[in-house]
C-alpha atoms as a PDB file:
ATOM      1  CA  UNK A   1     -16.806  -9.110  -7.527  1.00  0.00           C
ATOM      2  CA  UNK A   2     -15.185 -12.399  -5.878  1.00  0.00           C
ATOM      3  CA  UNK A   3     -14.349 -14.759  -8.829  1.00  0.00           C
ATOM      4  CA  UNK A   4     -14.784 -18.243  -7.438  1.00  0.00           C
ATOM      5  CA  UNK A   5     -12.854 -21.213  -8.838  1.00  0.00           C
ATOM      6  CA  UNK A   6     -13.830 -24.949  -9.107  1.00  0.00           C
ATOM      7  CA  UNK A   7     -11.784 -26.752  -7.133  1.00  0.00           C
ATOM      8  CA  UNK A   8     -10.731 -30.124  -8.547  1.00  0.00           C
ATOM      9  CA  UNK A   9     -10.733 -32.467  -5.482  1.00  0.00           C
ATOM     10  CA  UNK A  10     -11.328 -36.432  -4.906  1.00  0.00           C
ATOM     11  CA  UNK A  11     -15.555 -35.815  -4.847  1.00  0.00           C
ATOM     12  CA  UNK A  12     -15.754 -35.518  -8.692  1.00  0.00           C
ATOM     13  CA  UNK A  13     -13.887 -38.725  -9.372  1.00  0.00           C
ATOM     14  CA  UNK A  14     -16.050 -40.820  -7.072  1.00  0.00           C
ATOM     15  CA  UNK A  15     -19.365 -39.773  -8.495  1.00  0.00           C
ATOM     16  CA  UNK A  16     -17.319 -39.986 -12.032  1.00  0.00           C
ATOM     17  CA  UNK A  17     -17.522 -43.743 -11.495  1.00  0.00           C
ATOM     18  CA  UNK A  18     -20.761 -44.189  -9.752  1.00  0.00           C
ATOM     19  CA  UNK A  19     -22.168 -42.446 -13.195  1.00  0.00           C
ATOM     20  CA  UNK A  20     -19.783 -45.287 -15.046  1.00  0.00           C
ATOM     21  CA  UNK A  21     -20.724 -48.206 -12.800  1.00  0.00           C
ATOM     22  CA  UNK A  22     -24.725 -47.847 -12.981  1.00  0.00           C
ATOM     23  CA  UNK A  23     -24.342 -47.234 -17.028  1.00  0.00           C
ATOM     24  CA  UNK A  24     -22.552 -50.014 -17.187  1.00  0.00           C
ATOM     25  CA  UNK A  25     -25.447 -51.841 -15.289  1.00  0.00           C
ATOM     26  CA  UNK A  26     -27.680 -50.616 -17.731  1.00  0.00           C
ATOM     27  CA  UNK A  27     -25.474 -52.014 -20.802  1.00  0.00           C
ATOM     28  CA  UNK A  28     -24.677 -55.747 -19.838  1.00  0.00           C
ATOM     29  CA  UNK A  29     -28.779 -56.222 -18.863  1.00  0.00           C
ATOM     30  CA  UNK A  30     -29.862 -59.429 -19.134  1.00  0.00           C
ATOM     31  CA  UNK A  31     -33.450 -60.589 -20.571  1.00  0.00           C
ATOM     32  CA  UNK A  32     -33.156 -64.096 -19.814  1.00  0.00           C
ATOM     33  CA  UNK A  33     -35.907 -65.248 -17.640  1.00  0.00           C
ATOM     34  CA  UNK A  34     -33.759 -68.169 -15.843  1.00  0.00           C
ATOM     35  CA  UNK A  35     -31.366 -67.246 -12.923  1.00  0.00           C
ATOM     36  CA  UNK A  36     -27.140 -67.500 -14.051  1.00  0.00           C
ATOM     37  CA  UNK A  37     -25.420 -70.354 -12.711  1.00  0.00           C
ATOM     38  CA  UNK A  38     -26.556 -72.249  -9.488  1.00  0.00           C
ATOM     39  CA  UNK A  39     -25.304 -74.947  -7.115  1.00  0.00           C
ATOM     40  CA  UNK A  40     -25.350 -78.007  -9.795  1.00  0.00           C
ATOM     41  CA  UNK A  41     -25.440 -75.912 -12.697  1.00  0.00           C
ATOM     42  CA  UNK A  42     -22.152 -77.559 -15.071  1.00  0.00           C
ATOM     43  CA  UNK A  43     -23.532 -75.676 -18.862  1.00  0.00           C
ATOM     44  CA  UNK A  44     -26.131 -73.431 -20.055  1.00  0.00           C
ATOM     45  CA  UNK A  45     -27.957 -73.481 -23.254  1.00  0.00           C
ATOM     46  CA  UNK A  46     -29.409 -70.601 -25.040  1.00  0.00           C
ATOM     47  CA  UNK A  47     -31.438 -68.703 -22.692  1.00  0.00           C
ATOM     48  CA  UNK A  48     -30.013 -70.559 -19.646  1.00  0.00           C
ATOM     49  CA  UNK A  49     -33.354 -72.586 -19.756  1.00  0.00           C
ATOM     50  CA  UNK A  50     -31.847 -75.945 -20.461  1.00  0.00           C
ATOM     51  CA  UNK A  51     -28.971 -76.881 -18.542  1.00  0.00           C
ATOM     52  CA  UNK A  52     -26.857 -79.576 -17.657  1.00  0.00           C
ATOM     53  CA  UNK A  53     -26.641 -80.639 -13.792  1.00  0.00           C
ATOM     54  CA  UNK A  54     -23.707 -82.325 -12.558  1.00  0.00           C
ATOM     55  CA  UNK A  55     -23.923 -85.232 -10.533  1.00  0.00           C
ATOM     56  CA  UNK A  56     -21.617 -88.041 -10.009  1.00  0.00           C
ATOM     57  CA  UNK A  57     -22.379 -92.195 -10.435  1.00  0.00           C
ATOM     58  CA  UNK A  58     -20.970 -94.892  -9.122  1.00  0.00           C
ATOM     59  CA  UNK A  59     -21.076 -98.173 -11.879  1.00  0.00           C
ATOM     60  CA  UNK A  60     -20.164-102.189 -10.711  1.00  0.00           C
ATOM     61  CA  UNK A  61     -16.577-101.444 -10.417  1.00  0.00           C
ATOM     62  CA  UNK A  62     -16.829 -98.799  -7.353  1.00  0.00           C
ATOM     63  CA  UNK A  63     -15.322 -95.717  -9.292  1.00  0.00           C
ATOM     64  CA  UNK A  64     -17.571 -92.282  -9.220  1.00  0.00           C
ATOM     65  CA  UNK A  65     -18.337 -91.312 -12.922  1.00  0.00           C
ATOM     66  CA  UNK A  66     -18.752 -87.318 -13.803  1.00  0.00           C
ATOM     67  CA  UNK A  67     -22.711 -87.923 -15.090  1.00  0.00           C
ATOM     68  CA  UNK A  68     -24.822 -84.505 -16.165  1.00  0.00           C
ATOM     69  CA  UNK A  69     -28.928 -84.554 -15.962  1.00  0.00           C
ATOM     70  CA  UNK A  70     -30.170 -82.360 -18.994  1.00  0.00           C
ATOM     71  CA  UNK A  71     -32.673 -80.219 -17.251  1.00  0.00           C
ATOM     72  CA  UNK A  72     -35.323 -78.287 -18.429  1.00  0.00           C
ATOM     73  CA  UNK A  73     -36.394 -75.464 -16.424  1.00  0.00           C
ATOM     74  CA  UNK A  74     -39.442 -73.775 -17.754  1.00  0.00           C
ATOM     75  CA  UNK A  75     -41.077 -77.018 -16.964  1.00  0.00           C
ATOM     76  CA  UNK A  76     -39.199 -78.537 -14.077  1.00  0.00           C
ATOM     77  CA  UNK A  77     -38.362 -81.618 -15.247  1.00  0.00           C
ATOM     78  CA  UNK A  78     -35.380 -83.628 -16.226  1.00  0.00           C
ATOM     79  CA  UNK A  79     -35.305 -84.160 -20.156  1.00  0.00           C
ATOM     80  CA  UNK A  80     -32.008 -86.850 -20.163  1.00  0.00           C
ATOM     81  CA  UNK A  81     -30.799 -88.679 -16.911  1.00  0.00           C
ATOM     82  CA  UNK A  82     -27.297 -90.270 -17.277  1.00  0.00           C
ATOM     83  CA  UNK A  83     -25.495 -88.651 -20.122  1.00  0.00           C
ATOM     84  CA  UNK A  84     -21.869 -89.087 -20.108  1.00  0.00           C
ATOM     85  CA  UNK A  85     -21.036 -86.850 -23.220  1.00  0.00           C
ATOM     86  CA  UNK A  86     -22.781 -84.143 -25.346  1.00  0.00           C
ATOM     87  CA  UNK A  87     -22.595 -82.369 -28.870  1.00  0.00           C
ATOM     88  CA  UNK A  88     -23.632 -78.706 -28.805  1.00  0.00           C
ATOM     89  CA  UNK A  89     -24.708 -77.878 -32.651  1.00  0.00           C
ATOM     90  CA  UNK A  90     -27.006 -74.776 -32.472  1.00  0.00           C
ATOM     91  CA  UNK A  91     -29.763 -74.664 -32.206  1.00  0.00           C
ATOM     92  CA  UNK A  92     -29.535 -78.440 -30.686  1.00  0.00           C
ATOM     93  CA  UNK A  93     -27.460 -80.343 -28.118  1.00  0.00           C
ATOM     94  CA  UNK A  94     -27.498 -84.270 -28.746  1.00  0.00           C
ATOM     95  CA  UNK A  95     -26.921 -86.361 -25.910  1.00  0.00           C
ATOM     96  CA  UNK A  96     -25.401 -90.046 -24.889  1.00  0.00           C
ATOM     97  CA  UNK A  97     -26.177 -91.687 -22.196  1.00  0.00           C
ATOM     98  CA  UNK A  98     -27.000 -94.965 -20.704  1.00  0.00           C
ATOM     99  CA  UNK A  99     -30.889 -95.315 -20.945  1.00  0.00           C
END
């Protein structure tokens, strides 16, 4: 009888991590509903579906102004134009702005 030994070569390590990668996939899932992130995107709130959009204003004296739209987007619309500063408490975010 031939005995036959496993050889330990480079081919076990590289489908070692391609096992590790995809589980990993599997662990960090996420159930939100609303896309991560995005072009304007500044801040996310709870399941991502308020955020704050950044956009910049320009007030009498010429100078841009950092300004964030508080966004709602389950229904598509913008809850808070203008706001200049926030306060995160959770389960709320409290907003000032200019209207």
């Amino acid at each position: 009888m031939h005995e036959r030994k496993l050889s330990f070569n480079g081919n076990y390590i590289y489908i070692f991590f391609v096992l590790l990668a995809l589980s990993g996939c599997a662990i960090f899932k996420d159930d939100s509903p609303y896309p991560s992130g995005g072009r304007d995107t500044e801040i996310e709130f709870g399941d991502r579906r308020f955020v704050f959009l950044l956009g910049y204003t320009e007030i009498k004296t010429g100078n841009l102004y950092k300004k964030w739209n508080l966004y709602d987007r389950k229904n598509r619309n913008s809850i808070e134009d203008n706001v200049f500063k926030y306060k995160e408490l959770n389960p709320y975010v409290y907003t000032i702005g200019l209207d």
